[in-house]
C-alpha atoms as a PDB file:
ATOM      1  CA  UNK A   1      -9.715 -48.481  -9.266  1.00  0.00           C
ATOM      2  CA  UNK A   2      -7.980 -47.427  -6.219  1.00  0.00           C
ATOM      3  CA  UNK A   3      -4.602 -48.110  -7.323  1.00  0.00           C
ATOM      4  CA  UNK A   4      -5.286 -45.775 -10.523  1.00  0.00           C
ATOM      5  CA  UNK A   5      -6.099 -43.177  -7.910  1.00  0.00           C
ATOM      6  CA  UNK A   6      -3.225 -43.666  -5.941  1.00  0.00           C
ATOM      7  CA  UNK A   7      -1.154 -43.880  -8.595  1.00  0.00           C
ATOM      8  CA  UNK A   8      -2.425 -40.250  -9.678  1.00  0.00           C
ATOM      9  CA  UNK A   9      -2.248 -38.706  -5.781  1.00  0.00           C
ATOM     10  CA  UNK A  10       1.272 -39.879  -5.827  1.00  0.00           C
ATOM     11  CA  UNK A  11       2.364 -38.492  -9.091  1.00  0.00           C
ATOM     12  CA  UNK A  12       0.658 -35.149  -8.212  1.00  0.00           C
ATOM     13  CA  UNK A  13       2.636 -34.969  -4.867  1.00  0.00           C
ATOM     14  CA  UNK A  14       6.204 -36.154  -6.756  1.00  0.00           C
ATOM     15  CA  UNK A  15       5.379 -33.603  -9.735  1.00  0.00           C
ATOM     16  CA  UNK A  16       4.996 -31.006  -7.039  1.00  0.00           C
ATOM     17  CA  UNK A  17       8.444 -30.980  -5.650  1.00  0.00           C
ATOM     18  CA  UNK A  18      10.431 -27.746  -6.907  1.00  0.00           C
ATOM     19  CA  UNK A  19      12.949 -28.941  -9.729  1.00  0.00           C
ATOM     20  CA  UNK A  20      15.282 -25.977 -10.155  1.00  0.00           C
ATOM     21  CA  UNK A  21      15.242 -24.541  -6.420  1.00  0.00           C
ATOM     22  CA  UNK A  22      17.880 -25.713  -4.310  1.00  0.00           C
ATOM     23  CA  UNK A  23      15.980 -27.392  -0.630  1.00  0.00           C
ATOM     24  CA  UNK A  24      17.790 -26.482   3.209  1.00  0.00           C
ATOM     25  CA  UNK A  25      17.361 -27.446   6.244  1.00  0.00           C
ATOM     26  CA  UNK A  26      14.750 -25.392   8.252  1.00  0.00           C
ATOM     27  CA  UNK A  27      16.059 -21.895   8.388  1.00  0.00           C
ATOM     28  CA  UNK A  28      17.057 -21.018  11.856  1.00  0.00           C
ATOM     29  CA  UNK A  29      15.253 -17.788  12.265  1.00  0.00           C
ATOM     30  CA  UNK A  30      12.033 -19.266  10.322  1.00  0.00           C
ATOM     31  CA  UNK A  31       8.311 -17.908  11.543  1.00  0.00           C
ATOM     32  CA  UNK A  32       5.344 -19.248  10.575  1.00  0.00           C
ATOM     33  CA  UNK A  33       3.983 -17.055   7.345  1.00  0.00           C
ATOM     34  CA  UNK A  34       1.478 -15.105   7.260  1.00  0.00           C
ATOM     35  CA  UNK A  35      -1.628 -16.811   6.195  1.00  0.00           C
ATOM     36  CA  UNK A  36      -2.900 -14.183   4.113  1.00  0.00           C
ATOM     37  CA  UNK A  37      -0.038 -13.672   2.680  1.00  0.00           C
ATOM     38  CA  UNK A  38       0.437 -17.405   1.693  1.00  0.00           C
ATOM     39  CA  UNK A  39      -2.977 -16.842   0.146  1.00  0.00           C
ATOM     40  CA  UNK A  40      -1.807 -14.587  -2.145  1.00  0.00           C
ATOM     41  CA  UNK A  41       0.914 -16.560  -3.437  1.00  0.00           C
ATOM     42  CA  UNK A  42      -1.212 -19.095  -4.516  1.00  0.00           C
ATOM     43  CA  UNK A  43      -4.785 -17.460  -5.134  1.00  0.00           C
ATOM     44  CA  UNK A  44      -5.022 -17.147  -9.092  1.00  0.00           C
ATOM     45  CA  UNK A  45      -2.289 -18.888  -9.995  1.00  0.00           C
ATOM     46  CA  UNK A  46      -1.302 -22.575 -11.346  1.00  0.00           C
ATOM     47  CA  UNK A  47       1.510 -24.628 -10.103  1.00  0.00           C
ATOM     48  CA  UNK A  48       3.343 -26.428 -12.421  1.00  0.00           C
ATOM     49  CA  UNK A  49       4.174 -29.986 -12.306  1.00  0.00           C
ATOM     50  CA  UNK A  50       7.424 -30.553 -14.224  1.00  0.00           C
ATOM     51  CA  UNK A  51       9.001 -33.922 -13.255  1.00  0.00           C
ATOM     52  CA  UNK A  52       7.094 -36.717 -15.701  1.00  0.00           C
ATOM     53  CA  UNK A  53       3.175 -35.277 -15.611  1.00  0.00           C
ATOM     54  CA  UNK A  54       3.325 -32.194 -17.663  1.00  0.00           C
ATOM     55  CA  UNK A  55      -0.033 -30.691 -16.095  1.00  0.00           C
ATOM     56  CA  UNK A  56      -0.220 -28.965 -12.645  1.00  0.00           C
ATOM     57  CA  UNK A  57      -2.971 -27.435 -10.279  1.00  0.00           C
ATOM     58  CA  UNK A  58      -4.978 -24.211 -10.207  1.00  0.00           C
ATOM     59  CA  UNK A  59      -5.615 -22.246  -6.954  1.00  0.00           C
ATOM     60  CA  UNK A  60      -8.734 -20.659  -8.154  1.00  0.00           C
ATOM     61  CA  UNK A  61      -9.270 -17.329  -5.614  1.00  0.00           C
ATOM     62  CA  UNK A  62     -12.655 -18.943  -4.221  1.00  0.00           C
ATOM     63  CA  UNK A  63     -10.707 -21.802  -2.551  1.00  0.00           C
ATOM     64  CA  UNK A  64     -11.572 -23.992  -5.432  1.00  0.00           C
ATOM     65  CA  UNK A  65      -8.685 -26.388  -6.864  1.00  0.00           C
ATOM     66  CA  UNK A  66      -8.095 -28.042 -10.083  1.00  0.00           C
ATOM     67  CA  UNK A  67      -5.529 -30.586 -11.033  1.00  0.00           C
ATOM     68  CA  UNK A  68      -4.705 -32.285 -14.730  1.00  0.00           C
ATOM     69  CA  UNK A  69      -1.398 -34.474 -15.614  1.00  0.00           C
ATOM     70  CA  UNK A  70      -0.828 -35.296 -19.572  1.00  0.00           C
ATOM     71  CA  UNK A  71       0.455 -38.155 -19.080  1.00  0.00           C
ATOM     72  CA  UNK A  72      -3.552 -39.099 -17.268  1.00  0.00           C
ATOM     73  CA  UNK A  73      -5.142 -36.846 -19.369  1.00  0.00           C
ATOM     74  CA  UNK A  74      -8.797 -38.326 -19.217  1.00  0.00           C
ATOM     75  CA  UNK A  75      -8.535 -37.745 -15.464  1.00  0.00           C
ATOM     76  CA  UNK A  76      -8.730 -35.003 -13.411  1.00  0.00           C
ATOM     77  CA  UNK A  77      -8.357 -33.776  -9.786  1.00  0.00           C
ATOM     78  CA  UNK A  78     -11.263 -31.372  -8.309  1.00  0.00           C
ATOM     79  CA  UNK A  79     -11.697 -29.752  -4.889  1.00  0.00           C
ATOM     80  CA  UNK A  80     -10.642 -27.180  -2.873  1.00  0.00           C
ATOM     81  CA  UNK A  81      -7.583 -25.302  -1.225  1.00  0.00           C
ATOM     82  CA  UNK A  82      -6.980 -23.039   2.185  1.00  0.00           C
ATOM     83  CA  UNK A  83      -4.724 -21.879   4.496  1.00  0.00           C
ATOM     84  CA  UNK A  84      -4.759 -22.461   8.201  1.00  0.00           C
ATOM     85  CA  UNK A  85      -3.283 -20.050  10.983  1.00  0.00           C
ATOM     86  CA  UNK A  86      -0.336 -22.413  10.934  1.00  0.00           C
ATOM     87  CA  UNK A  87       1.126 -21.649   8.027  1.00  0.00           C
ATOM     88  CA  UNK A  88       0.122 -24.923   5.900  1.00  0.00           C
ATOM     89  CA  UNK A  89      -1.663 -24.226   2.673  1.00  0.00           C
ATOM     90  CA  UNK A  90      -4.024 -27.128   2.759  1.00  0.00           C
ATOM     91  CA  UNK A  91      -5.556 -28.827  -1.012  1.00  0.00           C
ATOM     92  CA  UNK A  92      -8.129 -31.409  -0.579  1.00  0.00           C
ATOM     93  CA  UNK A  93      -8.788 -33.282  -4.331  1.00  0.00           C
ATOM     94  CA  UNK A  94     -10.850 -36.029  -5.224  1.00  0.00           C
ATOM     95  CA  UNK A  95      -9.523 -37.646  -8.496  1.00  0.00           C
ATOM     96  CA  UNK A  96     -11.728 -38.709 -11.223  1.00  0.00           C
ATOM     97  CA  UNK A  97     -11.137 -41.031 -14.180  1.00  0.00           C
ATOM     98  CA  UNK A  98     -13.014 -42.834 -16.727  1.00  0.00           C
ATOM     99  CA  UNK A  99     -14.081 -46.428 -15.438  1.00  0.00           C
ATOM    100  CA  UNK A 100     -16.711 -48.400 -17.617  1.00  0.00           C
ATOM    101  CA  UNK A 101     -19.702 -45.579 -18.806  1.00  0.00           C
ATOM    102  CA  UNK A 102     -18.937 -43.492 -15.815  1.00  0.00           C
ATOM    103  CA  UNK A 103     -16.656 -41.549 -13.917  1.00  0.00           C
ATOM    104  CA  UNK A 104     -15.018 -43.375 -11.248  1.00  0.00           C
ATOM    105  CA  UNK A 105     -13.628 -41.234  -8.109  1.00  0.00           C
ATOM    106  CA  UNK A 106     -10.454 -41.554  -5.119  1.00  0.00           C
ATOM    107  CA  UNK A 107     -11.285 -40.960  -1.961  1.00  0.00           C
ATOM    108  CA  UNK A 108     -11.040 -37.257  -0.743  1.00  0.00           C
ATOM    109  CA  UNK A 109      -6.831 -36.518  -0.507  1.00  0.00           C
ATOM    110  CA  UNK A 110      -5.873 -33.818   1.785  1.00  0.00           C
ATOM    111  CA  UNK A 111      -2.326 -32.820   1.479  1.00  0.00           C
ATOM    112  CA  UNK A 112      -1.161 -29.949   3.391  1.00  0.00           C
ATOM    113  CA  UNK A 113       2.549 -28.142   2.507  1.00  0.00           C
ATOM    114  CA  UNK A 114       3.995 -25.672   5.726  1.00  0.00           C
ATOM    115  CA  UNK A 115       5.235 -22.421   4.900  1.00  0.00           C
ATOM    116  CA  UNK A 116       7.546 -20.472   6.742  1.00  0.00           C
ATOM    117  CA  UNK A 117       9.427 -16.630   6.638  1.00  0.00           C
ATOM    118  CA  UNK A 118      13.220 -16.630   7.252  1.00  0.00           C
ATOM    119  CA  UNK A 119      14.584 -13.373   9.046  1.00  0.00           C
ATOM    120  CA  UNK A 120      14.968 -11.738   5.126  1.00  0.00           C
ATOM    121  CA  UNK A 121      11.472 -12.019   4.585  1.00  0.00           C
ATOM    122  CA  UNK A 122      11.818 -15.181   1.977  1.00  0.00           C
ATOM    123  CA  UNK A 123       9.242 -17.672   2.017  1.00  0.00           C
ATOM    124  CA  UNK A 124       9.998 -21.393   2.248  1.00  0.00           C
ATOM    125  CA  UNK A 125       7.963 -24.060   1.595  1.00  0.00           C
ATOM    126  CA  UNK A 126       7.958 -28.384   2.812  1.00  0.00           C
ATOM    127  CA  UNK A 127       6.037 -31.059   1.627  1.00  0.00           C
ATOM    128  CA  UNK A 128       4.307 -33.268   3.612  1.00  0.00           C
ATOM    129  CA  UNK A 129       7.307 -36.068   4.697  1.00  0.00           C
ATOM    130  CA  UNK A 130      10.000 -34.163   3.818  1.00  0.00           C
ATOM    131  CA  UNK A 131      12.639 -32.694   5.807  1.00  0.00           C
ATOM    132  CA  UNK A 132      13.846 -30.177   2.975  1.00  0.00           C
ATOM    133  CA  UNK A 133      12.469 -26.467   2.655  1.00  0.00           C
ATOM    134  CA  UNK A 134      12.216 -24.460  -0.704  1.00  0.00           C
ATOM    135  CA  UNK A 135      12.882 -21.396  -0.993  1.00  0.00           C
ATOM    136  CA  UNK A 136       9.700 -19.907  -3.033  1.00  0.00           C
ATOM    137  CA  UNK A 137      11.303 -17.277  -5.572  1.00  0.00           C
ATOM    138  CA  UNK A 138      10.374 -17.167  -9.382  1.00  0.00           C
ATOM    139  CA  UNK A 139      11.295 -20.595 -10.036  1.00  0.00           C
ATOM    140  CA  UNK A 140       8.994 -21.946  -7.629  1.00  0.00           C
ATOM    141  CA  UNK A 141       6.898 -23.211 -10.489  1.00  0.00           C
ATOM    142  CA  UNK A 142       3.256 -20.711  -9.865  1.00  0.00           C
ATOM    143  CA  UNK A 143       2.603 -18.750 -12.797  1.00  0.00           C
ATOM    144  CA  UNK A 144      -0.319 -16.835 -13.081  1.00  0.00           C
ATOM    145  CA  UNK A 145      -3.642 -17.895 -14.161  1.00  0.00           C
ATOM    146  CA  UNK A 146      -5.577 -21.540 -14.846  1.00  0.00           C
ATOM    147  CA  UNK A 147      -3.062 -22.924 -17.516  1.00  0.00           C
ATOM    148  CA  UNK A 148      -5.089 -26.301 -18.357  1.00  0.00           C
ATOM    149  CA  UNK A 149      -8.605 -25.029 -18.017  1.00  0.00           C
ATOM    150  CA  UNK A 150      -9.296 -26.453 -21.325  1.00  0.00           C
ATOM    151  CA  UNK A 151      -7.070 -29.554 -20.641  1.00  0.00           C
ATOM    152  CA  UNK A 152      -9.785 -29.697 -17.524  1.00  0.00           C
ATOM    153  CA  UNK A 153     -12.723 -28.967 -19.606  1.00  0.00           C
ATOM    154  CA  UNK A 154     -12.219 -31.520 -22.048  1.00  0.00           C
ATOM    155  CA  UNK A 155     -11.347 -34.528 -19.139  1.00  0.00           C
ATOM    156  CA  UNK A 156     -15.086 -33.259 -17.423  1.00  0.00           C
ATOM    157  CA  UNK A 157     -16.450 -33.494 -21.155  1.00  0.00           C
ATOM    158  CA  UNK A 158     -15.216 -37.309 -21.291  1.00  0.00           C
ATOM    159  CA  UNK A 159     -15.718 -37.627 -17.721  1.00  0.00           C
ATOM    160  CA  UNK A 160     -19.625 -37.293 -18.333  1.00  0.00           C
ATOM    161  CA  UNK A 161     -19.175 -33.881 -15.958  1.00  0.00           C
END
């Protein structure tokens, strides 16, 4: 089944890329942000995955991370999230999905996006092998609260979980 969980790491990542912000280079006067401050962005909140999934991932505020897609919706993604004195806000998932009578898992996927403050005080964020920053303003697809827990709950009920 590892091309099922592939399949589902790589939509997550593609799903995660801002739709309706418009990427830049690097800003020039970019510092790393804050960690704690990057924390707060996420902590609590879910990020919405727009572009062909229709699910997203909740940064729960005890480093715990949950990920759904509709269009794999008898899978899920479970793990956790941090952020590291760098400035890179860190999720580590393990995807599981239904394979025979049990749950079959991916390996561990760490994925780590960098986050930087411009001399204004915006935030940007990068993906991981991408040369484009985001601004993160209101369209940068976190809204507040777990938005699939029972999406989530009802893949761990089929899951066997």
């Amino acid at each position: 089944m590892t091309t099922t969980s592939q399949n589902l790491v790589a939509v997550a990542l593609l799903c995660a890329l801002p739709t309706v912000s418009v990427a830049d280079p690097l800003p020039r006067s970019a510092k790393v942000a804050n960690p704690q401050k990057i924390a707060k962005v996420y902590s609590g909140k879910t990020e919405l995955w727009t572009n062909n999934c229709g699910g997203g991932i909740y940064f729960a505020p005890g480093g715990q991370a949950r990920a759904w897609c509709a269009d794999q919706s008898d899978n899920l993604g479970a793990g956790t999230w941090s952020v590291d004195a760098s400035g890179r806000m860190c999720q580590d998932l393990v995807w599981y999905y239904p394979s025979g009578r049990r749950a079959g898992a991916s390996v561990s996927e760490k994925s780590c996006i960098s986050h930087v403050v411009d001399a204004w005080g915006v935030m940007w964020r990068s993906w991981p092998n991408d040369s484009e920053w985001w601004p993160m303003g209101k369209d940068a697809g976190l809204v507040r609260g777990y938005k699939f827990q029972v999406q989530v709950q009802q893949s761990r009920s089929k899951l066997g979980f």
